[in-house]
C-alpha atoms as a PDB file:
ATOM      1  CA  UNK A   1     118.567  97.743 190.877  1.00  0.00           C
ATOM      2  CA  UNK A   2     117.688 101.271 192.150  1.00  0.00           C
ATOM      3  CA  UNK A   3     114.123 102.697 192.652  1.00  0.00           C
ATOM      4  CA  UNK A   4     114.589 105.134 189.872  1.00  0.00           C
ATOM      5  CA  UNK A   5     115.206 101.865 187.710  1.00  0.00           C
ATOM      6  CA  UNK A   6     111.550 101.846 187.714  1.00  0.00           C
ATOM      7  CA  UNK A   7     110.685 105.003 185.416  1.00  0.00           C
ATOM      8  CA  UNK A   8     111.971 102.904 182.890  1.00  0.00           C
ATOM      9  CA  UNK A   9     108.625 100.713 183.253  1.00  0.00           C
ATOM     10  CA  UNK A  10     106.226 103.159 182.626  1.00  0.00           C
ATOM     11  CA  UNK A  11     103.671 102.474 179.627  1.00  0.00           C
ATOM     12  CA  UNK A  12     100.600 102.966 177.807  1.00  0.00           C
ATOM     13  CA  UNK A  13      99.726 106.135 176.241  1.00  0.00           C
ATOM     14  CA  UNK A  14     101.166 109.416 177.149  1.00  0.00           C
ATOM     15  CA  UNK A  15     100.898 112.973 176.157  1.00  0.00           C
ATOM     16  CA  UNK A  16     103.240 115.758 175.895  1.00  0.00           C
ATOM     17  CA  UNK A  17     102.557 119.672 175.515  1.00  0.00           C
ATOM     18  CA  UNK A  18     104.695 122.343 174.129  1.00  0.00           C
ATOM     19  CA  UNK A  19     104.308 125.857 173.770  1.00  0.00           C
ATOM     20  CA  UNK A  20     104.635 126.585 169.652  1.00  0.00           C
ATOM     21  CA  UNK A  21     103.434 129.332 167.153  1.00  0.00           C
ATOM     22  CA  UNK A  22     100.492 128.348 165.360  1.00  0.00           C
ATOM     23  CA  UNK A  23      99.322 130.073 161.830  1.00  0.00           C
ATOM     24  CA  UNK A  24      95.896 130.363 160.882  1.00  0.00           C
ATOM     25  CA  UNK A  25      94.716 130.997 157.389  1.00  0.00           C
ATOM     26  CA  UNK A  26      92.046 130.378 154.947  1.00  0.00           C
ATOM     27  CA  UNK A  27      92.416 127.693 152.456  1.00  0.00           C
ATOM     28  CA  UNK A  28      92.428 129.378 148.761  1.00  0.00           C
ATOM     29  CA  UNK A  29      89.728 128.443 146.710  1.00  0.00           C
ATOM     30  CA  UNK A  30      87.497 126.341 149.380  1.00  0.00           C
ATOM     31  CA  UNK A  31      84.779 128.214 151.314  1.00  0.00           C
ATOM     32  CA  UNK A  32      84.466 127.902 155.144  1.00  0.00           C
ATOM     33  CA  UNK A  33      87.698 126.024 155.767  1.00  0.00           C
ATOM     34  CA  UNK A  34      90.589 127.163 157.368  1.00  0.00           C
ATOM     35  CA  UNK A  35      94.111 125.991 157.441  1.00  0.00           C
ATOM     36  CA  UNK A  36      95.921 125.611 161.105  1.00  0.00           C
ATOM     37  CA  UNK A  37      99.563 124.839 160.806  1.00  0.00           C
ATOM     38  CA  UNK A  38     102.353 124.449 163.360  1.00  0.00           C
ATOM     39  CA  UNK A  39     104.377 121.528 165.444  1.00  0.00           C
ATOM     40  CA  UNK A  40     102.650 119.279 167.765  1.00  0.00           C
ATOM     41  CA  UNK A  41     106.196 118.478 169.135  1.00  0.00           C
ATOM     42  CA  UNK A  42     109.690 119.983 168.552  1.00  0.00           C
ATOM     43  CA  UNK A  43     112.646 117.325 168.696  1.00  0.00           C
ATOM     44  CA  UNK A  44     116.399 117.756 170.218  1.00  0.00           C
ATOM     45  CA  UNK A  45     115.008 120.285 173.100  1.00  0.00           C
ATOM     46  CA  UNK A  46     115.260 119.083 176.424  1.00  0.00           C
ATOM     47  CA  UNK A  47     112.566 119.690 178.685  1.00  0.00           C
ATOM     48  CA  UNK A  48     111.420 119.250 182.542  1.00  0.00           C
ATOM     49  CA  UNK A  49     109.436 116.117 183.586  1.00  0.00           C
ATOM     50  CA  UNK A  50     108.410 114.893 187.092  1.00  0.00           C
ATOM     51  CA  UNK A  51     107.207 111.621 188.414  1.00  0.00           C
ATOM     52  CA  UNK A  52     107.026 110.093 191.850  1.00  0.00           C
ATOM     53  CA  UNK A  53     110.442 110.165 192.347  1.00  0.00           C
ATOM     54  CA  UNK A  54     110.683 113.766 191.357  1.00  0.00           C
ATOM     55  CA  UNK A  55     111.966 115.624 187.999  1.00  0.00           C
ATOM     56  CA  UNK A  56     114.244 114.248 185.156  1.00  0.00           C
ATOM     57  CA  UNK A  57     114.820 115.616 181.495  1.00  0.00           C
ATOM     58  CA  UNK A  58     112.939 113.814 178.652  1.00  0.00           C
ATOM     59  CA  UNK A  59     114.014 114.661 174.987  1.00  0.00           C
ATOM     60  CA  UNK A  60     112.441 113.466 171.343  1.00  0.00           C
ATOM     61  CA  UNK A  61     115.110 112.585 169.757  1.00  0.00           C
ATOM     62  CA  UNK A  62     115.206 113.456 165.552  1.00  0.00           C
ATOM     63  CA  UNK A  63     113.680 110.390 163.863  1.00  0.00           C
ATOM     64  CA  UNK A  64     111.797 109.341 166.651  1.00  0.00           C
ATOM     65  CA  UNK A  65     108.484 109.813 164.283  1.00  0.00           C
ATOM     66  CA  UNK A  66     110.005 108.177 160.695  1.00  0.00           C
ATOM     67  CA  UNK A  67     108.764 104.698 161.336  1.00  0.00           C
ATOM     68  CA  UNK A  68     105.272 105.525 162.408  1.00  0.00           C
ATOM     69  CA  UNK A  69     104.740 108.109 159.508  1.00  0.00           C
ATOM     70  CA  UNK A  70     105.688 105.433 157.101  1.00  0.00           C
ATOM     71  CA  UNK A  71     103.091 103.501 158.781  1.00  0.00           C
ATOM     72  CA  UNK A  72     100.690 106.272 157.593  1.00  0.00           C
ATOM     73  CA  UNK A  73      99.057 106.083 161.456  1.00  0.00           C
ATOM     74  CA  UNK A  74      95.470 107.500 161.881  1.00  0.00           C
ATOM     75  CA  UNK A  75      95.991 110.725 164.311  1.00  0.00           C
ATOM     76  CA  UNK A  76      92.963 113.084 164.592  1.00  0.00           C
ATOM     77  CA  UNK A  77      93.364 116.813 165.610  1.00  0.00           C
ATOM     78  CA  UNK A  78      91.593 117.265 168.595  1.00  0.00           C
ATOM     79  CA  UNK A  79      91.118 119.914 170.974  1.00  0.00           C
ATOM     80  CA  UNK A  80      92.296 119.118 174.597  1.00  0.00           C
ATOM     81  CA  UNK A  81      92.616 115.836 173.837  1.00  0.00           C
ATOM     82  CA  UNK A  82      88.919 115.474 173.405  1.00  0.00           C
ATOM     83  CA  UNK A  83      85.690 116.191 171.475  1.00  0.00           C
ATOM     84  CA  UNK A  84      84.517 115.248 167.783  1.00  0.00           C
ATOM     85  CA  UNK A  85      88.357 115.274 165.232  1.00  0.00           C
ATOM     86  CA  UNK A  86      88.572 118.631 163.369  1.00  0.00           C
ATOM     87  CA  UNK A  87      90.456 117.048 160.978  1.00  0.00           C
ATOM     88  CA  UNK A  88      91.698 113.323 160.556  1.00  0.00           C
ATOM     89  CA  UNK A  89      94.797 111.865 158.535  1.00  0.00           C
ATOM     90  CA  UNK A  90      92.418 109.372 157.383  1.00  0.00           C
ATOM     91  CA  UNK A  91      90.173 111.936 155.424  1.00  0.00           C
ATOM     92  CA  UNK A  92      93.442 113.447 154.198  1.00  0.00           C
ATOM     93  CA  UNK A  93      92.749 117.207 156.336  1.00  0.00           C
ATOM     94  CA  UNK A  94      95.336 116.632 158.546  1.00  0.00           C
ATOM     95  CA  UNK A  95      98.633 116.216 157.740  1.00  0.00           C
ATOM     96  CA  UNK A  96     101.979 115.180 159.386  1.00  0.00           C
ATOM     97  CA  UNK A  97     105.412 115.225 158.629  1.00  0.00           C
ATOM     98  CA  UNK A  98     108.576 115.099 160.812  1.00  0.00           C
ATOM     99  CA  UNK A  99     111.493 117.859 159.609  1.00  0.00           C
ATOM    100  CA  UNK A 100     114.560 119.092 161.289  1.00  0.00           C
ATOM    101  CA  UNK A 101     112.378 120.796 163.985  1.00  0.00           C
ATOM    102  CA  UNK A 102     110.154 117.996 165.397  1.00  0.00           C
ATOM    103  CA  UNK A 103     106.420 116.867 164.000  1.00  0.00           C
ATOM    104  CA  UNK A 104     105.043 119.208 161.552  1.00  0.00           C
ATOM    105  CA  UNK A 105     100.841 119.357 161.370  1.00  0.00           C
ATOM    106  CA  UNK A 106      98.821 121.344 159.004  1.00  0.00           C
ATOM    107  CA  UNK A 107      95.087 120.425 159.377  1.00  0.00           C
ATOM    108  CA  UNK A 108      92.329 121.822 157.262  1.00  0.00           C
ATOM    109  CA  UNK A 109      89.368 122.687 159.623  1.00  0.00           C
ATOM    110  CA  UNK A 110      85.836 123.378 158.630  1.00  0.00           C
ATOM    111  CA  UNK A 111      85.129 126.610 160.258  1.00  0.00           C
ATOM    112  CA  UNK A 112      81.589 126.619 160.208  1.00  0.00           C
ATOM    113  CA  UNK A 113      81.307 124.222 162.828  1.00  0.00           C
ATOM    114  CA  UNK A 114      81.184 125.659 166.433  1.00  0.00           C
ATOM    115  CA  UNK A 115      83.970 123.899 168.124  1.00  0.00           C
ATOM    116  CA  UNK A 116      86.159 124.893 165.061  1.00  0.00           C
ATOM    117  CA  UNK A 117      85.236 128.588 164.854  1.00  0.00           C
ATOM    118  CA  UNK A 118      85.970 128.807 169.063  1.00  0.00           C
ATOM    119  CA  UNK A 119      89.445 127.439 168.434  1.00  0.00           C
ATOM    120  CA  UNK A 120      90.308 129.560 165.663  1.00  0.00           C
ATOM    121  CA  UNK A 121      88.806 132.451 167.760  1.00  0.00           C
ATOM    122  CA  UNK A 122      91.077 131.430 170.649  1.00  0.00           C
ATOM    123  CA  UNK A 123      93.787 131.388 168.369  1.00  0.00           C
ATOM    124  CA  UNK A 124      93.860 134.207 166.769  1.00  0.00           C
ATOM    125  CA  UNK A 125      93.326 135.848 170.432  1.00  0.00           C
ATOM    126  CA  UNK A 126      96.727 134.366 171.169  1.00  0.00           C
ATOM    127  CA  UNK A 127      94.870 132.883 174.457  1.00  0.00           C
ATOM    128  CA  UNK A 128      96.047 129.446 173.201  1.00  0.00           C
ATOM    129  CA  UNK A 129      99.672 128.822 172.705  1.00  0.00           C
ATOM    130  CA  UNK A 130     100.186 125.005 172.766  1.00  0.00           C
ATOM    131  CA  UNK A 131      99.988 121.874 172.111  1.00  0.00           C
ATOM    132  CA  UNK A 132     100.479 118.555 172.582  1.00  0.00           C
ATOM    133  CA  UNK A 133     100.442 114.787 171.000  1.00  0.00           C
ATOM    134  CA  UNK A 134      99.202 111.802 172.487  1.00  0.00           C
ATOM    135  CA  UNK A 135     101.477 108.840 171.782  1.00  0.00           C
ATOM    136  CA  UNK A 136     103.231 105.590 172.674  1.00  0.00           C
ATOM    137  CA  UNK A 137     107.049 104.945 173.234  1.00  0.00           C
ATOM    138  CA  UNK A 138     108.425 102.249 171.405  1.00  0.00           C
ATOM    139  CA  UNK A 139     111.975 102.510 171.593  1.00  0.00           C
ATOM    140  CA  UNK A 140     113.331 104.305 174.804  1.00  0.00           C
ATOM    141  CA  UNK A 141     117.103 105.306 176.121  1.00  0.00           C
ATOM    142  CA  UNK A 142     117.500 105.795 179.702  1.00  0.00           C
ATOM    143  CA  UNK A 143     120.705 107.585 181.248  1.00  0.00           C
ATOM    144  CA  UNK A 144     122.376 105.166 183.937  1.00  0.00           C
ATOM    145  CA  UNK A 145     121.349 107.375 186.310  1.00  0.00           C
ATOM    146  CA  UNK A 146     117.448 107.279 185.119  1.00  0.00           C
ATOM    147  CA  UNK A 147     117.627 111.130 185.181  1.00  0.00           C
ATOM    148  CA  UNK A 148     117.379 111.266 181.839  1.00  0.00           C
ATOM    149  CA  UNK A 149     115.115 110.003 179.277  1.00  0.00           C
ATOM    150  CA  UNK A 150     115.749 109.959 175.310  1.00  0.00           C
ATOM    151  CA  UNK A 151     112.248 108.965 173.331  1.00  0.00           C
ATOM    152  CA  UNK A 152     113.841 107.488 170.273  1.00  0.00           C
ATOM    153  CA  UNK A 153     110.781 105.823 168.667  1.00  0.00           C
ATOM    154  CA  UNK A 154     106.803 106.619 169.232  1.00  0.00           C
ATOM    155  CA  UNK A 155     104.005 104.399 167.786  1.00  0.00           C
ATOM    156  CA  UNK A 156     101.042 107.922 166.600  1.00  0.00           C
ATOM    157  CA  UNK A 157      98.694 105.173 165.565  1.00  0.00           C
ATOM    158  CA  UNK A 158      95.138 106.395 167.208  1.00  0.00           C
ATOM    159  CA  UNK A 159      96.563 108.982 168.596  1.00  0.00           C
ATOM    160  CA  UNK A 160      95.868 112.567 168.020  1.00  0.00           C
ATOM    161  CA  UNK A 161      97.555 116.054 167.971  1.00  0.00           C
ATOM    162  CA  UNK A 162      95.598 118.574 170.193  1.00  0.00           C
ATOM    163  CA  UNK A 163      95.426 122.576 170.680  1.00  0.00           C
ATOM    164  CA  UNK A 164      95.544 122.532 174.325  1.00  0.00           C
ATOM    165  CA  UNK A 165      95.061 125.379 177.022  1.00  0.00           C
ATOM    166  CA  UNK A 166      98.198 123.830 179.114  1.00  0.00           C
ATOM    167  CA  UNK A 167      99.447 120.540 178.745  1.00  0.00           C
ATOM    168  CA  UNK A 168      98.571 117.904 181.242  1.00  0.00           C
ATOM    169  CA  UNK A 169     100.589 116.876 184.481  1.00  0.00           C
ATOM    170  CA  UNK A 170     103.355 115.183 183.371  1.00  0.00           C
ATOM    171  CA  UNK A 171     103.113 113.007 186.931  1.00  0.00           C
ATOM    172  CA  UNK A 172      99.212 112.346 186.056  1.00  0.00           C
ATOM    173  CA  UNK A 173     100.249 110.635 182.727  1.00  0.00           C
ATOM    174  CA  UNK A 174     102.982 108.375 183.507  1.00  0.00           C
ATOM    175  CA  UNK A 175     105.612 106.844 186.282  1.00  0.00           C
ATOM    176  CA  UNK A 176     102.817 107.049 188.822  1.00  0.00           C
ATOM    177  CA  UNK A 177     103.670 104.333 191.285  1.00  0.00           C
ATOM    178  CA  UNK A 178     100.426 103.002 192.625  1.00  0.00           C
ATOM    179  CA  UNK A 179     100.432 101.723 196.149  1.00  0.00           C
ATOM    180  CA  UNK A 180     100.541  97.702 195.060  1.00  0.00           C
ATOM    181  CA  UNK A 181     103.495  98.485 193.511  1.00  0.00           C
ATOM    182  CA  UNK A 182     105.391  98.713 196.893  1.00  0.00           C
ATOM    183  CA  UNK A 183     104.987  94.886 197.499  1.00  0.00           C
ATOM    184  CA  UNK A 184     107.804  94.004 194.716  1.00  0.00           C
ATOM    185  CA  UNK A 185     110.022  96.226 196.399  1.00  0.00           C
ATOM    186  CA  UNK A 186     113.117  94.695 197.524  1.00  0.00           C
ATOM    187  CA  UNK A 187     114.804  95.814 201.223  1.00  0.00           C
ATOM    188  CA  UNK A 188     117.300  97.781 199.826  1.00  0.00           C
ATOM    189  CA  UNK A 189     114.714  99.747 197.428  1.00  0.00           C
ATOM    190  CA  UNK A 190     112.023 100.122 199.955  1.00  0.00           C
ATOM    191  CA  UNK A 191     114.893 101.974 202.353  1.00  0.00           C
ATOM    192  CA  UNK A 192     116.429 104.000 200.008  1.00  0.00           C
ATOM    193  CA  UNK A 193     112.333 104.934 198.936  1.00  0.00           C
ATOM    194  CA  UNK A 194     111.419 105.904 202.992  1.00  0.00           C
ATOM    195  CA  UNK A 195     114.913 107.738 203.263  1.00  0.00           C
ATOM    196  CA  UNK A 196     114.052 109.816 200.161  1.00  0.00           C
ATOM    197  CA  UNK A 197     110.861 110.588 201.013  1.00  0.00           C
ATOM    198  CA  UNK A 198     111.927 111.403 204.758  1.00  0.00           C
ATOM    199  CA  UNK A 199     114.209 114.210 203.390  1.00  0.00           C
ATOM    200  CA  UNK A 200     111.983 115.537 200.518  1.00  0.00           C
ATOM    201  CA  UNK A 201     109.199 116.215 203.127  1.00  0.00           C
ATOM    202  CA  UNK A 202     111.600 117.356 206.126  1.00  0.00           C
ATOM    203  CA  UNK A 203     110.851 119.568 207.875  1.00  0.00           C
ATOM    204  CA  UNK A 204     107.238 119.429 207.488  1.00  0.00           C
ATOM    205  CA  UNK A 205     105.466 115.984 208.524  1.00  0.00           C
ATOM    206  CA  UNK A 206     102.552 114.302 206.424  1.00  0.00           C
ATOM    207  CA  UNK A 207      99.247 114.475 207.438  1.00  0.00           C
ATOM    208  CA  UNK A 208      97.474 111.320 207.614  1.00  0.00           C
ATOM    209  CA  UNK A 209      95.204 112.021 205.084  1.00  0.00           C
ATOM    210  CA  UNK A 210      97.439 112.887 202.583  1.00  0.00           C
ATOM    211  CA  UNK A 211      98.350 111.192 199.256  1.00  0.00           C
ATOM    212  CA  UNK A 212     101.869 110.218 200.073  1.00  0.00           C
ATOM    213  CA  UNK A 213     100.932 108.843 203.770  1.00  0.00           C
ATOM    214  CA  UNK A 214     100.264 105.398 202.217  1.00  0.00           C
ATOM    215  CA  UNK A 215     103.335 105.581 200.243  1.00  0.00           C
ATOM    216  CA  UNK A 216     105.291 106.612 202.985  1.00  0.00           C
ATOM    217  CA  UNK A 217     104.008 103.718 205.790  1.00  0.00           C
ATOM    218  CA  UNK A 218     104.113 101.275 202.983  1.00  0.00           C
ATOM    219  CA  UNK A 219     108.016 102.111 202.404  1.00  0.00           C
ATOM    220  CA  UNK A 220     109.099 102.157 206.034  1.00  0.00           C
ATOM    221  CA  UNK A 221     107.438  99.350 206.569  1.00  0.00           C
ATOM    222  CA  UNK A 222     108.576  97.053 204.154  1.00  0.00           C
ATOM    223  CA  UNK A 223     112.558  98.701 204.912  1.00  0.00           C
ATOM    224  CA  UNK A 224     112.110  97.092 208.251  1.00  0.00           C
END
């Protein structure tokens, strides 16, 4: 089994950002509230990920959201991933649907509240231009060569949808190989790990201090 084998064991939680229109408008007939609509993630579009091992194309594939919208999952609409919900499926102001070009959203948002009105501001400025979706993966397709990776099935339950200023490092979020995870490296894995990492840094040596030292011992020492 190859060392890229292992980007297939990456789990948990995960976000992804996109860059996507977003329309802002009042909601007829209700004071104070505001309508936000737009896609928290488009489907079928390849895009540019990176882990430890470098980059590899990820793509949502159409239907990857059917099962957990059936589910009716609770998903807030947050703001950087973080803060009080602006508006919560639960509460019926925020409101998903999947549709030929990924996940749809349309959130009603109180905009008397501070948080709220800086968003919309933002929005409106066109400073903010993205967003992203926190989710798991619950049904996953990897290419034989693990350079590519098809998402065919996320779990949005307790996750949220979030107007983001850029969307977080992909290698922050997932595929991060801790240092422990050297030990259940076999000989063959652990060389072909020291080799790559010998070229990728060539010609420039690592500094002790620095990140991928560890890594890099670790892997030439258990090739030996």
């Amino acid at each position: 089994m190859s060392v890229k084998s292992d980007r297939a064991k990456a789990s948990g939680t995960v976000r992804r950002a996109f860059p996507v229109r977003l329309e802002v408008r009042a909601k007829a007939g209700t004071s104070g509230v505001s309508t936000v609509e737009g896609y928290a993630s488009v489907t079928e579009a390849p895009f540019e990920m990176w882990d430890w091992l470098g980059p590899y194309s990820e793509v949502v594939r159409t239907g990857a959201f059917g099962k957990t919208l059936a589910e009716n999952p609770q998903v807030q609409l947050l703001l950087n991933h973080s803060g009080l919900a602006m508006a919560y499926t639960k509460a019926g102001s925020l409101r998903l649907s999947e549709d030929s070009t990924g996940l749809h959203m349309e959130a009603d948002v109180n905009s008397k509240r501070s948080d709220v009105s800086d968003m919309l501001a933002a929005l409106d400025e066109q400073s903010v231009d993205e967003m992203s979706f926190a989710f798991r993966v619950t049904r996953q397709q990897w290419s034989p060569d693990y350079d590519q990776r098809d998402i065919l099935e996320v779990d949005l339950h307790r996750g949220d949808v979030s107007v983001v200023n850029f969307g977080a490092n992909p290698a922050t979020t997932v595929g991060a190989m801790r240092a422990a995870d050297f030990d259940h490296l076999d000989e063959a894995d652990a060389r072909a790990l020291y080799e790559r990492l010998q070229r990728r840094l060539e010609p420039a040596p690592v500094e002790a201090g620095h990140p991928l030292a560890l890594y890099l011992a670790q892997a030439e020492a258990l090739s030996l």
